[in-house]
C-alpha atoms as a PDB file:
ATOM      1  CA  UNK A   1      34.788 -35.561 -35.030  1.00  0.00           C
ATOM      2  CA  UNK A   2      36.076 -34.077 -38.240  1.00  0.00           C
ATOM      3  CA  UNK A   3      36.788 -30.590 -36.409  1.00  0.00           C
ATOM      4  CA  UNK A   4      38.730 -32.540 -33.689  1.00  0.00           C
ATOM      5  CA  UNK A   5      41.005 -34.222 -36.178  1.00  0.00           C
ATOM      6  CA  UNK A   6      41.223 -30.933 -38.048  1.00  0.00           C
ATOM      7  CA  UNK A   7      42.212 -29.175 -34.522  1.00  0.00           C
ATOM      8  CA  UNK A   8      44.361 -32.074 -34.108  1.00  0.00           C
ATOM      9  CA  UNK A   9      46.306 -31.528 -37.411  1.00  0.00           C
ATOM     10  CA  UNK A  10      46.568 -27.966 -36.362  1.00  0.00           C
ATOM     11  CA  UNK A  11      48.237 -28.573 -33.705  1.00  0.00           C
ATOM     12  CA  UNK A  12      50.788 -30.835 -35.043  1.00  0.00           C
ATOM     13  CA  UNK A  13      51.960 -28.221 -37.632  1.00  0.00           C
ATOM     14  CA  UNK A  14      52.072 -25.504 -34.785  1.00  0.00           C
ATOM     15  CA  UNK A  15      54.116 -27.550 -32.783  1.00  0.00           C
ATOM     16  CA  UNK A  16      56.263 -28.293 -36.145  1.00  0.00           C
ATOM     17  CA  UNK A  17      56.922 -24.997 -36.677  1.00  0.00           C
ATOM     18  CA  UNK A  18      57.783 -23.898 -33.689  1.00  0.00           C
ATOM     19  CA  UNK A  19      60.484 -26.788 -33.704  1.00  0.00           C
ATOM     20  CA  UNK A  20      62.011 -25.009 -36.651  1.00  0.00           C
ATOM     21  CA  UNK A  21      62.038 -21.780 -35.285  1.00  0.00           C
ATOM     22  CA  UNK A  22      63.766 -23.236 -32.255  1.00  0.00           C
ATOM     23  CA  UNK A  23      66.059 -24.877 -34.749  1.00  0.00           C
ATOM     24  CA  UNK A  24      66.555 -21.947 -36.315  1.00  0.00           C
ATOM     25  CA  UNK A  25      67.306 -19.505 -33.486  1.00  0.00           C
ATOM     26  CA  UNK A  26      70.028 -21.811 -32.223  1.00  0.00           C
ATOM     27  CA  UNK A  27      71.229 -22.251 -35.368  1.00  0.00           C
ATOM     28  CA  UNK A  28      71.345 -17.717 -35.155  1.00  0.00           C
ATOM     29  CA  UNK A  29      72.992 -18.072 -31.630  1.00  0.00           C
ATOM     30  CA  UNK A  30      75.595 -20.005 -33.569  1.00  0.00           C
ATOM     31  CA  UNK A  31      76.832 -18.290 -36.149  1.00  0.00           C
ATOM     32  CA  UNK A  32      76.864 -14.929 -33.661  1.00  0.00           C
ATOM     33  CA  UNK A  33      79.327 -16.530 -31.365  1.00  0.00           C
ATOM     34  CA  UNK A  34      81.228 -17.663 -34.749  1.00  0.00           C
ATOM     35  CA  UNK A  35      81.684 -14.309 -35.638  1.00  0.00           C
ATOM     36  CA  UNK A  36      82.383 -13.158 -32.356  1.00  0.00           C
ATOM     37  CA  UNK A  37      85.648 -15.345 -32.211  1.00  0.00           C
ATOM     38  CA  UNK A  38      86.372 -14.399 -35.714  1.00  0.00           C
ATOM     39  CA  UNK A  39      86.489 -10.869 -34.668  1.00  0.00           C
ATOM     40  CA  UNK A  40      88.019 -11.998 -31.412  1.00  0.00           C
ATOM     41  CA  UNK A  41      90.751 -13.412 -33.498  1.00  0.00           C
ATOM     42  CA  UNK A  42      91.141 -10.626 -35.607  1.00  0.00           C
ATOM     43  CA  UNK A  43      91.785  -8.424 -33.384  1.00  0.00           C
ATOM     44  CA  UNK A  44      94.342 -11.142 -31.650  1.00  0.00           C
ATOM     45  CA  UNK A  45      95.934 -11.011 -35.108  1.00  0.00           C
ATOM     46  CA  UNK A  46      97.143  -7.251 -34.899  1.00  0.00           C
ATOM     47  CA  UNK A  47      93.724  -5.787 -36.898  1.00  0.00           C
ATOM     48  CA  UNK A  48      92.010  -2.613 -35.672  1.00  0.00           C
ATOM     49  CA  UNK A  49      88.547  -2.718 -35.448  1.00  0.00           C
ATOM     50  CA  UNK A  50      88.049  -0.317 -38.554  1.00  0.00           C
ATOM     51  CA  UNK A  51      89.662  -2.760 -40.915  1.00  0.00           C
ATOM     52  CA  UNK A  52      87.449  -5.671 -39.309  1.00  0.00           C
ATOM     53  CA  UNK A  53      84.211  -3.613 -39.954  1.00  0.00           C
ATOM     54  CA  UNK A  54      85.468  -3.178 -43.283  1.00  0.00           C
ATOM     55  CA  UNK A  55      86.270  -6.171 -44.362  1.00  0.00           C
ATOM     56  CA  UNK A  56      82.993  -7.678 -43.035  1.00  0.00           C
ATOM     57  CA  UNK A  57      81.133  -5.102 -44.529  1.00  0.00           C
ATOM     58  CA  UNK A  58      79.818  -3.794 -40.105  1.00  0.00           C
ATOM     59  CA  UNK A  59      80.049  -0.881 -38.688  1.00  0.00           C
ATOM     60  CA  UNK A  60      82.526   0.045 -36.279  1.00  0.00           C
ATOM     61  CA  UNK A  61      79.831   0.809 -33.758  1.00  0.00           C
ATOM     62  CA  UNK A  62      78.464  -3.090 -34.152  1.00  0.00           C
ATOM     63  CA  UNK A  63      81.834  -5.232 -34.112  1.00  0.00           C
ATOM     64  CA  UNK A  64      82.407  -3.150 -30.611  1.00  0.00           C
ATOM     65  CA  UNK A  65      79.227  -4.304 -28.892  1.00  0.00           C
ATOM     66  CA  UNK A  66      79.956  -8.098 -30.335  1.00  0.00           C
ATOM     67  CA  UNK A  67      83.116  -8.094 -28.150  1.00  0.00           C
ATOM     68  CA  UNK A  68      81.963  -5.721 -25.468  1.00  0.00           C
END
């Protein structure tokens, strides 16, 4: 019986933690598409995509595949 309750406790924080992760990966999702429409709009503002990955500390290579 002990085990079972033990197993059961388990479980709960499993299924906890894997409710933060979720949280947490949508939470990710967010902020990318953020700053994919901050880029967007940078770019919609006359900036080339040098002085974007400059002055958000990227690469060149990585602002082009967030609006590719």
């Amino acid at each position: 019986m002990e085990r079972q309750l033990e197993l059961e406790e388990a479980q709960k924080e499993v299924k906890n933690v894997q409710k933060k992760a979720n949280e947490a990966q949508k939470e990710v999702k967010e902020l990318n598409q953020e700053r994919v429409l901050m880029v967007q709009m940078m770019l919609k503002n006359g900036m080339s995509v040098s002085q974007i990955a400059k002055s958000i500390s990227k690469s060149e290579e990585e602002i082009k595949k967030w609006i590719s």
